[in-house]
Protein backbone atom coordinates (compact mmCIF):
# COMPACT_ATOMS: atom_id res chain seq x y z
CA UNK A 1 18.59 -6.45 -15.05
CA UNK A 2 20.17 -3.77 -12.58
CA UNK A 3 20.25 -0.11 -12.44
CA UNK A 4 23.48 1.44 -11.46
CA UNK A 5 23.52 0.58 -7.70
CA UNK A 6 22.94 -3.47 -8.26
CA UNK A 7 19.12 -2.95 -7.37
CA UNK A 8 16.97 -5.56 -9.39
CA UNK A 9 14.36 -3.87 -12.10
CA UNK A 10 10.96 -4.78 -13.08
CA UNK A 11 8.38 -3.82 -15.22
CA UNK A 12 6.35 -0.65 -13.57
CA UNK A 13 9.74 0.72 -11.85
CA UNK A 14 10.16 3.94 -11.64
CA UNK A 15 13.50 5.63 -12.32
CA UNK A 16 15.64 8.56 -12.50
CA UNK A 17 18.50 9.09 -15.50
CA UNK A 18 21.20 11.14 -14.54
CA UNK A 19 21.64 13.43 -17.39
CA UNK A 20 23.08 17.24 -18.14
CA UNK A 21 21.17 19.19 -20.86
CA UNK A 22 23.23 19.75 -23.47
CA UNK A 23 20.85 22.42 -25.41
CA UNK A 24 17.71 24.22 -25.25
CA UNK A 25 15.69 24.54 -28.10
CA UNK A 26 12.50 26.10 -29.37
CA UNK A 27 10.36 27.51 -30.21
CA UNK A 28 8.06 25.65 -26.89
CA UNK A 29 5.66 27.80 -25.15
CA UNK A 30 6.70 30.64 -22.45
CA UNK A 31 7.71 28.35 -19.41
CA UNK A 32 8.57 25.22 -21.44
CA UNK A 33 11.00 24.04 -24.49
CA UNK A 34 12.64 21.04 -25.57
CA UNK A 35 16.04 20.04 -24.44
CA UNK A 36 19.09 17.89 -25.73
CA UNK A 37 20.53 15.70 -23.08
CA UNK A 38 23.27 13.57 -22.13
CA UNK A 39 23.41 10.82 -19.24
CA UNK A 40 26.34 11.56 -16.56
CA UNK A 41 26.64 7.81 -16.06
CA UNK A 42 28.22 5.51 -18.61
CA UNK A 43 26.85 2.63 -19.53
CA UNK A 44 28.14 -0.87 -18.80
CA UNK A 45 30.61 -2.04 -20.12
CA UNK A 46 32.27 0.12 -22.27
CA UNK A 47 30.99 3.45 -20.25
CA UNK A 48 29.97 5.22 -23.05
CA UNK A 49 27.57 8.26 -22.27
CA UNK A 50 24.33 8.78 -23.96
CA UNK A 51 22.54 11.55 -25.66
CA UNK A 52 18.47 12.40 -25.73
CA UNK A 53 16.95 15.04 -27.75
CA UNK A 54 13.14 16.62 -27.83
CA UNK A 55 12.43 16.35 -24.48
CA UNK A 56 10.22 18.88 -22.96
CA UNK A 57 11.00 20.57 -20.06
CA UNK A 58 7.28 20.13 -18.48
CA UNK A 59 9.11 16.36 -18.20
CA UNK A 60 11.86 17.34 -16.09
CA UNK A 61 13.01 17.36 -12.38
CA UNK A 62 15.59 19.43 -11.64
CA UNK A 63 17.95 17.81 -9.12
CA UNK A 64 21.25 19.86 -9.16
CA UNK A 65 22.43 22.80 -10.69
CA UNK A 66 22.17 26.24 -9.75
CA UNK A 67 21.02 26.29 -6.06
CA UNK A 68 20.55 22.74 -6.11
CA UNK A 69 23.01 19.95 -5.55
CA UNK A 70 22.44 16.15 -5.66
CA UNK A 71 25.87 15.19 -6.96
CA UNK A 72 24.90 12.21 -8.90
């Protein structure tokens, strides 16, 4: 198994997903919700995209996006 770069993956890696979020939704707490989300790379072969929901935002890096860019 590879991620998208051809870089072997064990057991105990950690990763990043590319994904946009699609939706907030709460109710959540004051600084946190949950979010819908959708990877930005397809999947091999057929490079279909896809889609998480009820993820809270206390999980989250931001790594583009309003005053930040990381263009993956």
């Amino acid at each position: 198994m590879h991620d998208a770069n051809g870089h072997p993956l064990r057991v105990g890696d950690k990763v990043l997903i590319p994904c946009e979020i699609t939706d907030l939704s709460g109710p959540g707490c004051e600084d946190y919700c949950n979010v819908g989300l959708r990877t930005t790379l397809g999947r091999r072969p057929d490079g279909r995209l896809e889609s998480f929901s009820v993820v809270n935002t206390a999980q989250l890096v931001k790594v583009s996006g309003h005053g930040v860019s990381l263009d993956l």
